[in-house]
N, C-alpha and C. Protein backbone atom coordinates (compact mmCIF):
# COMPACT_ATOMS: atom_id res chain seq x y z
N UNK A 1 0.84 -1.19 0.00
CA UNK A 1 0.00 0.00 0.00
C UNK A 1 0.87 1.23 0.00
N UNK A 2 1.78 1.24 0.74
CA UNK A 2 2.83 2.33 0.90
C UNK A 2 3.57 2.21 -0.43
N UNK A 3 3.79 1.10 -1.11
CA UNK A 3 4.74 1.53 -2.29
C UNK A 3 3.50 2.14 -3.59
N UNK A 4 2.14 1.38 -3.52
CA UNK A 4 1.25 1.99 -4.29
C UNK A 4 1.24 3.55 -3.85
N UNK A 5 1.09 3.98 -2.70
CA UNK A 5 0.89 5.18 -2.57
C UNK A 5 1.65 6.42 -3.21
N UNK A 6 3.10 5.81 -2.66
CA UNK A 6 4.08 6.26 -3.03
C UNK A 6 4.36 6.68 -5.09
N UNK A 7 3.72 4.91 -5.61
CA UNK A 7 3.38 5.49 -6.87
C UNK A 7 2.61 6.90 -7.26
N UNK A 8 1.47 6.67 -6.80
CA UNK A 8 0.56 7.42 -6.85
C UNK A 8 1.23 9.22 -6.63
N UNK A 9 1.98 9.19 -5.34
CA UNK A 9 2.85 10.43 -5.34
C UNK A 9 3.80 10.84 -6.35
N UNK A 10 4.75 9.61 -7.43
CA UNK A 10 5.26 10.31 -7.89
C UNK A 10 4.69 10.33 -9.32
N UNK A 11 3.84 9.45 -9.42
CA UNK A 11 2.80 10.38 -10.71
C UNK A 11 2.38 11.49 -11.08
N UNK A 12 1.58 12.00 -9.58
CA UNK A 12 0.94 13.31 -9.13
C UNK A 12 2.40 14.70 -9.31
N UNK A 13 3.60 13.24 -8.92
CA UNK A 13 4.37 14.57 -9.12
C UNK A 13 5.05 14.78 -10.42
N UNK A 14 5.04 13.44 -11.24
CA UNK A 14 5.38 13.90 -12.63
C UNK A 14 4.89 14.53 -13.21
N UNK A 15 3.28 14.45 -13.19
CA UNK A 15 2.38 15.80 -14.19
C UNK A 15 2.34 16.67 -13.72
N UNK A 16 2.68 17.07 -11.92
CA UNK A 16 2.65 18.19 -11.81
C UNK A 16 4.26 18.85 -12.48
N UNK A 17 5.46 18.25 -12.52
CA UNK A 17 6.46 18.29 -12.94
C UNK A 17 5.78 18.86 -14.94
N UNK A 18 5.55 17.83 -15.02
CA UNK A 18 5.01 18.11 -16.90
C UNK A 18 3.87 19.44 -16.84
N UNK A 19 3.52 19.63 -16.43
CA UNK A 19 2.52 20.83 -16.29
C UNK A 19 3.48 22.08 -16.28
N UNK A 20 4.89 22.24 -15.05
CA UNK A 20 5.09 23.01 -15.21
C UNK A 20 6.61 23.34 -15.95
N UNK A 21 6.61 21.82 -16.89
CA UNK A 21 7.67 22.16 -17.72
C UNK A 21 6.85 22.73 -18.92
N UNK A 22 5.55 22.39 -18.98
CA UNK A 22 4.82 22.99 -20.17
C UNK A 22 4.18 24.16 -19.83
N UNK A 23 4.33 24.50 -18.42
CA UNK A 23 3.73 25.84 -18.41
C UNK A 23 4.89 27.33 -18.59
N UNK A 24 5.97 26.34 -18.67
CA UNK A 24 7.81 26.92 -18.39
C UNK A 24 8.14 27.18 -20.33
N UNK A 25 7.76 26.74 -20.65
CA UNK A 25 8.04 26.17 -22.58
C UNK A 25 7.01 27.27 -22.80
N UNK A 26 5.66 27.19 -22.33
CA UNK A 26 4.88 28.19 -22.57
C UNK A 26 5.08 29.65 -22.64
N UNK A 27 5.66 29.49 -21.42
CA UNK A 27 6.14 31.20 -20.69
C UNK A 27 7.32 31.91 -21.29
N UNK A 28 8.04 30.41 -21.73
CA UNK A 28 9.24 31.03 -22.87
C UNK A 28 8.79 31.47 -23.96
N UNK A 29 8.03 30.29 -24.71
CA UNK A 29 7.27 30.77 -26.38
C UNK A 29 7.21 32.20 -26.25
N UNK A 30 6.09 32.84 -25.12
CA UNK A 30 5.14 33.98 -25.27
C UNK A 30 6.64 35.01 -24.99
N UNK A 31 7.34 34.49 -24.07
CA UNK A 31 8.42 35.34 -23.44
C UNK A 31 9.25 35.83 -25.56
N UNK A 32 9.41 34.77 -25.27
CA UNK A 32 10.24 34.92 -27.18
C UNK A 32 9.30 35.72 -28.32
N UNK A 33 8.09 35.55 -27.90
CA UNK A 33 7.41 36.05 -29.05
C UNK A 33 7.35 37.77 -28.72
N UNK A 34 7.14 37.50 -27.35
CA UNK A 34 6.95 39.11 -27.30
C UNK A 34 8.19 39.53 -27.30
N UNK A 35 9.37 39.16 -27.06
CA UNK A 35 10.99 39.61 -27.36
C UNK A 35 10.93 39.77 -28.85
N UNK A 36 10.15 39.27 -29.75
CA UNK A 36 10.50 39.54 -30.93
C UNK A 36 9.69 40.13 -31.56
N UNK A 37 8.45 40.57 -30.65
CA UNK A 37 7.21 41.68 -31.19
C UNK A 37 7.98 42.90 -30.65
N UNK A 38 8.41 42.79 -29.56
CA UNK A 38 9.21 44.03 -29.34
C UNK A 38 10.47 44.60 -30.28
N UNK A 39 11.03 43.83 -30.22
CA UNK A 39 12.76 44.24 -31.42
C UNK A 39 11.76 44.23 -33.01
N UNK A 40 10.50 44.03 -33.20
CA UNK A 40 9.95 44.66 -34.37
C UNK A 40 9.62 45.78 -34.37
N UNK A 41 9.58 45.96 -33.26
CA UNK A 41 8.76 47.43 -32.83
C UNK A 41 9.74 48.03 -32.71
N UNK A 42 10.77 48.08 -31.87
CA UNK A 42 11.70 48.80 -32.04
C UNK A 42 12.28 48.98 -33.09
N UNK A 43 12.61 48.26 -34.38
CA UNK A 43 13.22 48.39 -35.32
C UNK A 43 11.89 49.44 -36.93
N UNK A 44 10.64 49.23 -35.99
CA UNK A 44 9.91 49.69 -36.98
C UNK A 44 9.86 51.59 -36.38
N UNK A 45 10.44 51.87 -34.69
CA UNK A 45 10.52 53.06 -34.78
C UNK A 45 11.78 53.54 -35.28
N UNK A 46 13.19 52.49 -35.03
CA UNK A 46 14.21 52.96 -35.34
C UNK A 46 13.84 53.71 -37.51
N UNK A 47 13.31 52.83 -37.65
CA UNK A 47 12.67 53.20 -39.37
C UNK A 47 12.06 54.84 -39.09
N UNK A 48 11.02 54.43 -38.57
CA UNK A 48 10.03 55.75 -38.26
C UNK A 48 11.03 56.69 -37.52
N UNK A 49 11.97 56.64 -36.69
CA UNK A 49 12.36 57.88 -36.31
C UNK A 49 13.73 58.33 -37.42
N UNK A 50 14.34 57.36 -38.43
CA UNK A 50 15.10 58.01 -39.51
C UNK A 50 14.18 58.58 -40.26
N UNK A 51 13.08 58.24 -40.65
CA UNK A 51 12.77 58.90 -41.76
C UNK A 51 12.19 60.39 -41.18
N UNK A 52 11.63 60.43 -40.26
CA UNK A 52 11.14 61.64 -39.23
C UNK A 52 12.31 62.74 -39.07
N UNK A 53 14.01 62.19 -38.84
CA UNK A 53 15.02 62.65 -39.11
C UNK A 53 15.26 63.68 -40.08
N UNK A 54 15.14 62.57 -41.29
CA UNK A 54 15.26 62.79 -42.76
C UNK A 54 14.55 64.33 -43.21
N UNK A 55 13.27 64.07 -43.01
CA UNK A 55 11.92 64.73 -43.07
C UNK A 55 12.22 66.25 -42.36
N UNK A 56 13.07 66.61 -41.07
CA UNK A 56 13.21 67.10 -40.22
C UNK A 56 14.34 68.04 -40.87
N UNK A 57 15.21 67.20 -41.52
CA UNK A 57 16.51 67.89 -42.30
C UNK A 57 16.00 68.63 -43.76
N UNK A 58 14.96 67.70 -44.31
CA UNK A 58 14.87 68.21 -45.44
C UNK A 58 13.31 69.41 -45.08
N UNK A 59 13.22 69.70 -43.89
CA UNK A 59 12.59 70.65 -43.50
C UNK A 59 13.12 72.05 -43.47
N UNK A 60 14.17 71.64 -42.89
CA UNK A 60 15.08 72.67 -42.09
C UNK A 60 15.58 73.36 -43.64
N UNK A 61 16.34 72.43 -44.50
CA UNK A 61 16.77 72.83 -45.77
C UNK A 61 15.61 73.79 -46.44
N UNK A 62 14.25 73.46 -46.61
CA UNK A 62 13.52 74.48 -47.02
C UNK A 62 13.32 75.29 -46.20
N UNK A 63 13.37 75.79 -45.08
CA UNK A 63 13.32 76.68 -44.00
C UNK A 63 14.36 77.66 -44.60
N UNK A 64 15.35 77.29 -44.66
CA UNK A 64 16.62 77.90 -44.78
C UNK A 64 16.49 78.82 -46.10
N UNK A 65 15.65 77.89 -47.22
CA UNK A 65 15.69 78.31 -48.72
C UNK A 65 14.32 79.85 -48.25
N UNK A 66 13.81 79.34 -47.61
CA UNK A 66 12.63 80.53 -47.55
C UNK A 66 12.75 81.42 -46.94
N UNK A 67 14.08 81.23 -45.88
CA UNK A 67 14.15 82.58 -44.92
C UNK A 67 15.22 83.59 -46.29
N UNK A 68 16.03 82.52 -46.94
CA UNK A 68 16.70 83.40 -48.30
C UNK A 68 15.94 84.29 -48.97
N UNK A 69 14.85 83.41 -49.67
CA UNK A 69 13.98 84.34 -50.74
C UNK A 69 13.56 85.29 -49.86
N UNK A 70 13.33 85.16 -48.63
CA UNK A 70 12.30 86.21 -48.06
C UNK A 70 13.05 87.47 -47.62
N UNK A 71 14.36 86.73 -47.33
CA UNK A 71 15.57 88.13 -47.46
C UNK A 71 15.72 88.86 -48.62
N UNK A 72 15.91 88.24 -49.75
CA UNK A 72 16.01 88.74 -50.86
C UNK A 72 14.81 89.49 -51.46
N UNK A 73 13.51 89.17 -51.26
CA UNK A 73 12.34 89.49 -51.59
C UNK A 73 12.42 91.02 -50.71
N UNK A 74 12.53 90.73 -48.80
CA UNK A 74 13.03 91.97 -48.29
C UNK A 74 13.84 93.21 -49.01
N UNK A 75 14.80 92.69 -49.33
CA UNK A 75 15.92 93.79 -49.72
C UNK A 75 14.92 93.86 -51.09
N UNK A 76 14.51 93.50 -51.78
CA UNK A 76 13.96 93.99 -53.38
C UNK A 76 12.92 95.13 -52.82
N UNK A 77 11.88 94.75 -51.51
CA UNK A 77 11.05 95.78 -51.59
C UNK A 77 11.42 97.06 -50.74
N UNK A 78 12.77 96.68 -50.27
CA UNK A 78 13.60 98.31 -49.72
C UNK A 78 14.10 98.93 -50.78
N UNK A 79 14.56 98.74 -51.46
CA UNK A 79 15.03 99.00 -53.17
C UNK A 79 14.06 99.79 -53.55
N UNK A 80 13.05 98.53 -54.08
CA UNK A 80 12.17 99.36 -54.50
C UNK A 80 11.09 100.74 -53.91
N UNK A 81 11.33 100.79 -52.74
CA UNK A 81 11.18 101.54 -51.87
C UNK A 81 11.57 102.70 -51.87
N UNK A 82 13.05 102.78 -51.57
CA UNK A 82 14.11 103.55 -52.17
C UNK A 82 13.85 104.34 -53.36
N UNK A 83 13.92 103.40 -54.58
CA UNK A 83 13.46 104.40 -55.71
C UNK A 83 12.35 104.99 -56.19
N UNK A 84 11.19 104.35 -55.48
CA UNK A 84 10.06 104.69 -55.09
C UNK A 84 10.49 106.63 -54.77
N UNK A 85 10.81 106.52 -53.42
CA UNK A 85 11.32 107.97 -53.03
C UNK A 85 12.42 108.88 -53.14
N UNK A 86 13.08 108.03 -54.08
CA UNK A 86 14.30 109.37 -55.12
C UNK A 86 13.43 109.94 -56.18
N UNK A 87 12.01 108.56 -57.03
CA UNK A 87 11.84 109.21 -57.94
C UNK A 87 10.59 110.29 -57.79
N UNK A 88 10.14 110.51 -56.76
CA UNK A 88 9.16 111.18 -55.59
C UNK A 88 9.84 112.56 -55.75
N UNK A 89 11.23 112.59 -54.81
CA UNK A 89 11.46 113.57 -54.95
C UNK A 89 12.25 114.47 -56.15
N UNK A 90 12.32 113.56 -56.90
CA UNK A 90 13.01 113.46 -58.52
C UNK A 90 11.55 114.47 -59.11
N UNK A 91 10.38 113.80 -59.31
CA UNK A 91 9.45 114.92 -59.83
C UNK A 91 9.13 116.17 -58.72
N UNK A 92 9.21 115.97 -57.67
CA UNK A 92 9.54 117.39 -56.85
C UNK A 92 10.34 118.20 -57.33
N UNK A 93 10.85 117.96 -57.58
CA UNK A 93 12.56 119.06 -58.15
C UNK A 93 11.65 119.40 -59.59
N UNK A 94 11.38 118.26 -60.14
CA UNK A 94 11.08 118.71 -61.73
C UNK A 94 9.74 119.75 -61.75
N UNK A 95 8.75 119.72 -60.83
CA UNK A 95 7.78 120.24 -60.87
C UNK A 95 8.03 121.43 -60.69
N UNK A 96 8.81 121.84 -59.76
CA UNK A 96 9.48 123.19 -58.84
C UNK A 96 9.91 123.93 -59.95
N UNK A 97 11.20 123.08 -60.80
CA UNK A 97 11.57 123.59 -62.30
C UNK A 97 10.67 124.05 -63.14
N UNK A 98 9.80 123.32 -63.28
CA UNK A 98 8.72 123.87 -64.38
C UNK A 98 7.91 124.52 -63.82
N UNK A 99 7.76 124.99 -62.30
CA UNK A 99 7.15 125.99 -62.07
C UNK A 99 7.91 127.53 -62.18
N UNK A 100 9.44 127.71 -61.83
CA UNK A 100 10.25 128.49 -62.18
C UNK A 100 9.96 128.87 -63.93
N UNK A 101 9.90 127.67 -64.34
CA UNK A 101 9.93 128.10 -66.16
C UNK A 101 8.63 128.85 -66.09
N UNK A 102 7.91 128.41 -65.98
CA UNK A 102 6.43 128.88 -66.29
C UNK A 102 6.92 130.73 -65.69
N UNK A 103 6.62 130.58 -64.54
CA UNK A 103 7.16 131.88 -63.97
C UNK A 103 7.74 132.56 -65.00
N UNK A 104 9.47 131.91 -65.14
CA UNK A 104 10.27 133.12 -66.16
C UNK A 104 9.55 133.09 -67.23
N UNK A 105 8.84 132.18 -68.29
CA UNK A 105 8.24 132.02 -69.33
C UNK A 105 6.72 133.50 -69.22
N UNK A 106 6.36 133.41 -67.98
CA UNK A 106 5.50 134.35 -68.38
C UNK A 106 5.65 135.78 -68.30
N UNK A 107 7.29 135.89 -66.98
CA UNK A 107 7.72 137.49 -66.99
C UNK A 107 8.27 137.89 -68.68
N UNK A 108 8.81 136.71 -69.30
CA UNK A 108 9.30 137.01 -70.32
C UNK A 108 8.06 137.25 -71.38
N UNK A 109 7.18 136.68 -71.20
CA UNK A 109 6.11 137.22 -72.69
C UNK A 109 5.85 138.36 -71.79
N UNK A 110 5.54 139.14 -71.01
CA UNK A 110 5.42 139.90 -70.69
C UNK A 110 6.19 141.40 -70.84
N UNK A 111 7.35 140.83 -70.66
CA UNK A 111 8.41 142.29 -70.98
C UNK A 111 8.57 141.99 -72.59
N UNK A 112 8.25 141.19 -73.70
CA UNK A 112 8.12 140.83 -74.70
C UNK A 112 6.95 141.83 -75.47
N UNK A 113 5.55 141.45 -74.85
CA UNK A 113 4.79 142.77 -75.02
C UNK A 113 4.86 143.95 -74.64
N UNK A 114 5.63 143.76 -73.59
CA UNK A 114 6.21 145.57 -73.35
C UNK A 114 7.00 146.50 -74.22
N UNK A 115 7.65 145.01 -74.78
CA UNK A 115 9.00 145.70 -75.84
C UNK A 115 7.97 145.65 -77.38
N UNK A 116 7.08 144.81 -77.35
CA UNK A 116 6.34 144.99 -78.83
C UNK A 116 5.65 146.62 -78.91
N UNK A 117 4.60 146.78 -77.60
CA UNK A 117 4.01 148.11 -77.85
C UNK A 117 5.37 149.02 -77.85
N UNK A 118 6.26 149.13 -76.95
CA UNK A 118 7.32 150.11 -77.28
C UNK A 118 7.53 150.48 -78.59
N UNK A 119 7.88 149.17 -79.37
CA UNK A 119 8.22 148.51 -80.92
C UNK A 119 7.27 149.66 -81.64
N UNK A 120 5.67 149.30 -81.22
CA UNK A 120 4.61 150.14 -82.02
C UNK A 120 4.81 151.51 -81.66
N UNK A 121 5.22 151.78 -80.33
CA UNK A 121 5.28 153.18 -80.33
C UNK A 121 6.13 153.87 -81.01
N UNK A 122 7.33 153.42 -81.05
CA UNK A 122 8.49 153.96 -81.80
C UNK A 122 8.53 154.22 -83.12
N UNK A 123 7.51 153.02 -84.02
CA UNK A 123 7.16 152.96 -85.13
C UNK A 123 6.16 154.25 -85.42
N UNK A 124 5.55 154.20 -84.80
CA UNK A 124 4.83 155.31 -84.57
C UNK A 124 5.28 156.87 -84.54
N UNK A 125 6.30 157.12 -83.86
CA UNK A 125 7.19 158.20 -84.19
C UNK A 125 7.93 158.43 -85.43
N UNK A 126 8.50 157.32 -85.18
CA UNK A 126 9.28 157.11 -86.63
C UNK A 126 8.60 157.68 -87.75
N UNK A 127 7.19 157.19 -87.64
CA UNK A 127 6.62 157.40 -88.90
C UNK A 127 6.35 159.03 -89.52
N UNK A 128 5.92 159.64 -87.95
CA UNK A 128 5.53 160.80 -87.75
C UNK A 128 6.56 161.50 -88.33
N UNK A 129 8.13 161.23 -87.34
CA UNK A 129 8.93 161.84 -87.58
C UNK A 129 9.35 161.94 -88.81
N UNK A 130 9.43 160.79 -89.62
CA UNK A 130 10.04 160.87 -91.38
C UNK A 130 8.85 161.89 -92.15
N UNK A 131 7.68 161.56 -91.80
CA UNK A 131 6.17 162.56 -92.45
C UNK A 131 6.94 163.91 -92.05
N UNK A 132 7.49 164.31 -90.69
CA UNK A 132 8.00 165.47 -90.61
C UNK A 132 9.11 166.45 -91.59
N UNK A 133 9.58 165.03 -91.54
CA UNK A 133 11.13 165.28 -92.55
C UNK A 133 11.14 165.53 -93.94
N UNK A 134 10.52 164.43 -94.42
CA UNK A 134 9.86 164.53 -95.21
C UNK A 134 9.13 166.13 -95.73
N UNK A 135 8.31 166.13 -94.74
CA UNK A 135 7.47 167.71 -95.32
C UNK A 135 8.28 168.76 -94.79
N UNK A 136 9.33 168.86 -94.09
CA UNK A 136 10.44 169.75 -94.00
C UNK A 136 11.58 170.27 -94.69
N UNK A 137 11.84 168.52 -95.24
CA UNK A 137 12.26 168.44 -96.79
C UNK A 137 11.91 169.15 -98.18
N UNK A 138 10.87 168.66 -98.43
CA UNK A 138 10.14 169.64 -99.03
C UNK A 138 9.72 171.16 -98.96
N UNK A 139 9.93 171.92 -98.13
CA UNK A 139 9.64 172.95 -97.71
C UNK A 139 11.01 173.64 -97.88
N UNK A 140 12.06 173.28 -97.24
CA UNK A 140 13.41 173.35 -97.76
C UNK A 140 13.88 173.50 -99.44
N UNK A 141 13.28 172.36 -99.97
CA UNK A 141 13.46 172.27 -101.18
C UNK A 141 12.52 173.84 -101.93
């Protein structure tokens, strides 16, 4: 009875033995699988964080290209700015000029007709005066 029993114990203890070599094989499988769901994962961010890298650089590179144009675009509309207000005060000057002309242009027709009626007046003498001479001439004669 004691050696049956004794069977009986190390039965109970072989499957409990097989139970937890299969619950040990088990715990590895899942242990391995998830060791290798993980190093996928990691290797699928190591992917995802180069290309995020990549993405990051070839960001920065257009960053760089746009802060250029936008300098350059800057300096074009100070320029143009610039000549904007030389040529501002460029027709200031010219207007000022052609207001001077106008000015001298009109003292000058002015002492122009002064000198024409003079012109007529003189003619006017002249005429008188030769009619004088003329009939003085004659009178002489």
């Amino acid at each position: 009875a004691e050696i049956e029993s004794l069977r009986t114990r190390v039965f109970e203890l072989e499957n409990e033995s097989n139970l937890k070599v299969e619950e040990a094989a088990a715990a590895a499988s899942h242990k391995d699988e998830a060791l290798a769901s993980a190093l996928a994962e990691i290797t699928s961010l190591k992917e995802e964080t180069s290309n995020k890298v990549s993405q990051i650089a070839a960001l920065e590179i257009q960053v760089t290209v746009l802060k250029e144009d936008l300098e350059r675009e800057h300096q074009r509309a100070c320029s143009a700015q610039a000549n904007y207000e030389r040529q501002v005060i460029l027709q200031s000057e010219t207007i000022q000029e052609l207001t001077k002309t106008s000015q001298a242009l009109a003292s000058l027709q002015e002492e122009a007709s002064t000198l024409r009626k003079m012109v007529d007046i003189y003619k006017s003498e002249n005429v008188e005066l030769t009619a004088k001479w003329d009939l003085e001439k004659s009178e002489i004669e």
